[in-house]
C-alpha atoms as a PDB file:
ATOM      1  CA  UNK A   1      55.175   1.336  41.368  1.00  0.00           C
ATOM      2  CA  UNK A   2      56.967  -1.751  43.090  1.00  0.00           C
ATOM      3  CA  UNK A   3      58.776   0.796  45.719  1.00  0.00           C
ATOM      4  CA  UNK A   4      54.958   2.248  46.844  1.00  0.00           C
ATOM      5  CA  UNK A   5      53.797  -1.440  47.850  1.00  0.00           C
ATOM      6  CA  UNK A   6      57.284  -1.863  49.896  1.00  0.00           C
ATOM      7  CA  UNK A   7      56.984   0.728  52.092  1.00  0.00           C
ATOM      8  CA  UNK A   8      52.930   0.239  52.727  1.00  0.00           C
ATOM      9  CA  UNK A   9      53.734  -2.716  54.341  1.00  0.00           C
ATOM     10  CA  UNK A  10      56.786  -0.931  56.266  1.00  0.00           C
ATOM     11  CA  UNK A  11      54.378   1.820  57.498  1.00  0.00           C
ATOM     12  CA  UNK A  12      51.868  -0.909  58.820  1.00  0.00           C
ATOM     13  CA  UNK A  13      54.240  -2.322  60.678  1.00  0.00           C
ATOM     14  CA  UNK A  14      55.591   1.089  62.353  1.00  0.00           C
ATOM     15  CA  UNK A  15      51.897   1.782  62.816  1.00  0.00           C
ATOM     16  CA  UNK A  16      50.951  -1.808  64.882  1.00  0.00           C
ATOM     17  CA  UNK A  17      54.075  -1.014  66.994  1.00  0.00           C
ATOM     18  CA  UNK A  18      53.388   2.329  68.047  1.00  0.00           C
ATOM     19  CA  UNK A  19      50.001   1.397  68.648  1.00  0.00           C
ATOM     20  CA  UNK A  20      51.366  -1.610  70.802  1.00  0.00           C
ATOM     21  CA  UNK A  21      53.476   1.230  72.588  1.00  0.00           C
ATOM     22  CA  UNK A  22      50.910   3.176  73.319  1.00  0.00           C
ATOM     23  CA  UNK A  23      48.732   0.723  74.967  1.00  0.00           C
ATOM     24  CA  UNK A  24      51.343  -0.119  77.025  1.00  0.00           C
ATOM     25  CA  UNK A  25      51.238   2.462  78.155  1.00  0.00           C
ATOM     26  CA  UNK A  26      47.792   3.335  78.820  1.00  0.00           C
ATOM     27  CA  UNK A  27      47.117   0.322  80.360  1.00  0.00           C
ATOM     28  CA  UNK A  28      49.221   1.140  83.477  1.00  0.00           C
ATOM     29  CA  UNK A  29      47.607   4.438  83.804  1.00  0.00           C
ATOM     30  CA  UNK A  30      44.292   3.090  83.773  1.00  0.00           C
ATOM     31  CA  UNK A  31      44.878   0.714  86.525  1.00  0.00           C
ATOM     32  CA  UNK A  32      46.449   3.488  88.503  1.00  0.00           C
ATOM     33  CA  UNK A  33      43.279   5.939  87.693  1.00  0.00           C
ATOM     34  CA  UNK A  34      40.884   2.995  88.068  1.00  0.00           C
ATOM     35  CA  UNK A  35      42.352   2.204  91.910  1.00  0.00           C
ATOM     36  CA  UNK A  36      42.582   5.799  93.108  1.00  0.00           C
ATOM     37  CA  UNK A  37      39.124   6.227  92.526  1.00  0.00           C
ATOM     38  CA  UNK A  38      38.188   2.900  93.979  1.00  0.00           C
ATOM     39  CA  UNK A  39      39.778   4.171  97.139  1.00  0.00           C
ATOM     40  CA  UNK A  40      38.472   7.895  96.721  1.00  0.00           C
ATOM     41  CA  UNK A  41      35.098   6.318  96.863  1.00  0.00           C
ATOM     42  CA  UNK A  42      35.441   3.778  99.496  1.00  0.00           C
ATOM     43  CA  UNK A  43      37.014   6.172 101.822  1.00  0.00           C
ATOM     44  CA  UNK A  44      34.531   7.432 104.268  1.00  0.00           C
ATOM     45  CA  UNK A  45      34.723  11.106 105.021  1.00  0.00           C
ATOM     46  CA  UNK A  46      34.727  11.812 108.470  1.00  0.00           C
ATOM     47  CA  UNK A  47      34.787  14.865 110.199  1.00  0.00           C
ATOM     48  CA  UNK A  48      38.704  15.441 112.488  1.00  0.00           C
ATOM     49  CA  UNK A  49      38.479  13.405 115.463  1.00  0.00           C
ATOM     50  CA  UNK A  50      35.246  11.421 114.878  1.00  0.00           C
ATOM     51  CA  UNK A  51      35.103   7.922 113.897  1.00  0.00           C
ATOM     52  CA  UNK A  52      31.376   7.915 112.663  1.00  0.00           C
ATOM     53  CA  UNK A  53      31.396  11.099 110.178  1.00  0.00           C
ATOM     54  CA  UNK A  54      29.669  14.379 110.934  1.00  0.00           C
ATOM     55  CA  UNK A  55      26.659  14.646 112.521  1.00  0.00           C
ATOM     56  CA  UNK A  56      24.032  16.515 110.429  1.00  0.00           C
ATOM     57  CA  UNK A  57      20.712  18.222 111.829  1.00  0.00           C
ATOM     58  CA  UNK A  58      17.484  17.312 110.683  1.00  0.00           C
ATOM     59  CA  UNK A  59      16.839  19.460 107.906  1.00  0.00           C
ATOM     60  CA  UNK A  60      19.561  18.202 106.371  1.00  0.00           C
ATOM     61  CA  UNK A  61      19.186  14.504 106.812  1.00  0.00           C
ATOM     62  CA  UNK A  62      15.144  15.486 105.540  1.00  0.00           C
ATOM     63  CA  UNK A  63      16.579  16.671 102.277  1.00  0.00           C
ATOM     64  CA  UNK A  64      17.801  13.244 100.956  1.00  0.00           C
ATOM     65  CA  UNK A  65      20.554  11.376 100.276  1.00  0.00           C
ATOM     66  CA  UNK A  66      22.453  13.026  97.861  1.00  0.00           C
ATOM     67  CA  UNK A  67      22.334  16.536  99.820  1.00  0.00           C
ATOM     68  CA  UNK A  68      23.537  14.312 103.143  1.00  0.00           C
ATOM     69  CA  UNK A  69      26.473  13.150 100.785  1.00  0.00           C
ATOM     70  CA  UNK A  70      27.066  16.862  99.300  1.00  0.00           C
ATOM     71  CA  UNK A  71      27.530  18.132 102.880  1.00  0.00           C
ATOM     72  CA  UNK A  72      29.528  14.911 104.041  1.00  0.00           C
ATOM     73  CA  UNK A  73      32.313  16.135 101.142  1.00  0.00           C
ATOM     74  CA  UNK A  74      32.629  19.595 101.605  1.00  0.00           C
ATOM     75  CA  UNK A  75      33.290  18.462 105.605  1.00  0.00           C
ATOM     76  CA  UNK A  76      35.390  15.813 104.685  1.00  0.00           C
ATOM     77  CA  UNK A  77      37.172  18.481 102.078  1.00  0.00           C
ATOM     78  CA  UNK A  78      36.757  22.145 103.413  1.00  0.00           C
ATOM     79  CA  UNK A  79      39.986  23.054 103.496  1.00  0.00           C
ATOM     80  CA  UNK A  80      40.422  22.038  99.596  1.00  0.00           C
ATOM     81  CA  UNK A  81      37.279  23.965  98.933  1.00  0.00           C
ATOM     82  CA  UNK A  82      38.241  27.269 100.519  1.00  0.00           C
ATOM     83  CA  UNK A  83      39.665  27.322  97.249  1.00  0.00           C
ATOM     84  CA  UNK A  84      36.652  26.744  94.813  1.00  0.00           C
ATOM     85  CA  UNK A  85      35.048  29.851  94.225  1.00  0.00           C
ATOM     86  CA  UNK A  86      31.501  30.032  94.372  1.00  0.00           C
ATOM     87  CA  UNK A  87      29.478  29.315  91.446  1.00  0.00           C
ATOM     88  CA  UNK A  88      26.065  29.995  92.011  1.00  0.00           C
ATOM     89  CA  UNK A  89      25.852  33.363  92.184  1.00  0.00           C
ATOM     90  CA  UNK A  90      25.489  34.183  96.233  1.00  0.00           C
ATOM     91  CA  UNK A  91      27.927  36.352  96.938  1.00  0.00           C
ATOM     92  CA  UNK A  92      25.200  38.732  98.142  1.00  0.00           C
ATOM     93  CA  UNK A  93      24.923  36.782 101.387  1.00  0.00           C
ATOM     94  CA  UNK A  94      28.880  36.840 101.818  1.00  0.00           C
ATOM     95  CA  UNK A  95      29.916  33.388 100.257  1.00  0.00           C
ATOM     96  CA  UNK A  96      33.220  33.514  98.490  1.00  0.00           C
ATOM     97  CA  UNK A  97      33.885  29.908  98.303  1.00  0.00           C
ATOM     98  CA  UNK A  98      31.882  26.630  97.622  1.00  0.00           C
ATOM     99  CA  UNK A  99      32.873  25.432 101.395  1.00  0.00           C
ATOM    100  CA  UNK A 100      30.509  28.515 102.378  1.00  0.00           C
ATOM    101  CA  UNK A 101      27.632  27.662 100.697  1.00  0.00           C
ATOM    102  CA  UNK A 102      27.197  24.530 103.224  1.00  0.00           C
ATOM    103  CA  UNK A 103      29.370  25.450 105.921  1.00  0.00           C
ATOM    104  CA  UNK A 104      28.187  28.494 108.126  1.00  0.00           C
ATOM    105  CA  UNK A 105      30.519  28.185 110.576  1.00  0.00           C
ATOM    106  CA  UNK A 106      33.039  26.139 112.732  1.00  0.00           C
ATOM    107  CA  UNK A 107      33.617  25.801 116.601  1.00  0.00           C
ATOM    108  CA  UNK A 108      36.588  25.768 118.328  1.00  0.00           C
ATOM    109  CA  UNK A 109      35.613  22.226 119.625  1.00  0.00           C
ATOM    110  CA  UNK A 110      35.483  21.183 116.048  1.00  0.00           C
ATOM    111  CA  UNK A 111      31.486  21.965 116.346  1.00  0.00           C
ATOM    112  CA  UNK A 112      29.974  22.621 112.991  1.00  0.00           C
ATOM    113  CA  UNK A 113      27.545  24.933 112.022  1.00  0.00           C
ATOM    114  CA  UNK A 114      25.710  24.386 108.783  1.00  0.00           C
ATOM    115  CA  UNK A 115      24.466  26.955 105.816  1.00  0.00           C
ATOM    116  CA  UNK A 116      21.120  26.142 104.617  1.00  0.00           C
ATOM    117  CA  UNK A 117      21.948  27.575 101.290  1.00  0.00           C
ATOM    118  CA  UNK A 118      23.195  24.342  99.647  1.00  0.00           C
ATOM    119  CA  UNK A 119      20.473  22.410 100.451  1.00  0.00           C
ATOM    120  CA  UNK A 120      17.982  24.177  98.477  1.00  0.00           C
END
C-alpha cells in the first residue's frame, strides 16, 4: 500500500512537466499561426501591376461586399485556385476549377473578364 502513494506523486510530477513541455511548445506555434494570418489579412490583394486592386464592373460592386471580396481573392489567388476543383456542381457550363466560376477570362494586357456565375 505505501509503494502505490509513492509513485502517485511521481506520476504527477511527470504529468505537470510534460504538460509544461507541451505548452512550450504550443505557445510558439500560436504566435507564428496568429502573425501569418494577421499578415494574410492585412495584405491587400491586388491584381499584377496595379497598385489599387482590380477593378470590378458594376454588377459586381451591386452585389455587396462580401461578393466584391470573393472576387478580389480568387484575382489576388487564381493561379492557386486553378487547382481547387469546382464544388458547386457547374461543370455543365465548362468550369473545372473554382478560379472559373468568377473568372471568365483574362487579356493579354492583364484585362480581366469576369463570370457572373459566382455572384449569384
Amino acid at each position: 500500500m505505501t509503494s502505490k502513494k509513492r509513485k502517485k506523486p511521481h506520476l504527477q510530477a511527470r504529468r505537470r512537466r510534460r504538460r509544461g513541455i507541451l505548452l512550450y511548445a504550443l505557445i510558439p506555434i500560436a504566435v507564428l499561426l496568429l502573425v501569418v494570418g494577421v499578415w494574410l489579412l492585412a495584405t491587400p490583394a491586388s491584381s499584377p501591376g496595379t497598385s489599387e486592386g482590380p477593378q470590378f464592373p458594376a454588377w459586381l460592386l451591386a452585389m455587396g461586399p462580401q461578393t466584391e471580396r470573393s472576387y478580389t481573392q480568387a484575382v489576388a489567388h487564381r493561379d492557386e485556385l486553378r487547382y481547387v476543383p469546382c464544388y458547386c456542381g457547374c461543370g455543365g457550363l465548362g468550369h473545372t476549377a473554382v478560379v472559373d466560376c468568377h473568372i471568365a477570362s483574362v487579356a493579354g494586357d492583364g484585362g480581366i473578364t469576369y463570370e457572373r456565375h459566382s455572384s449569384t
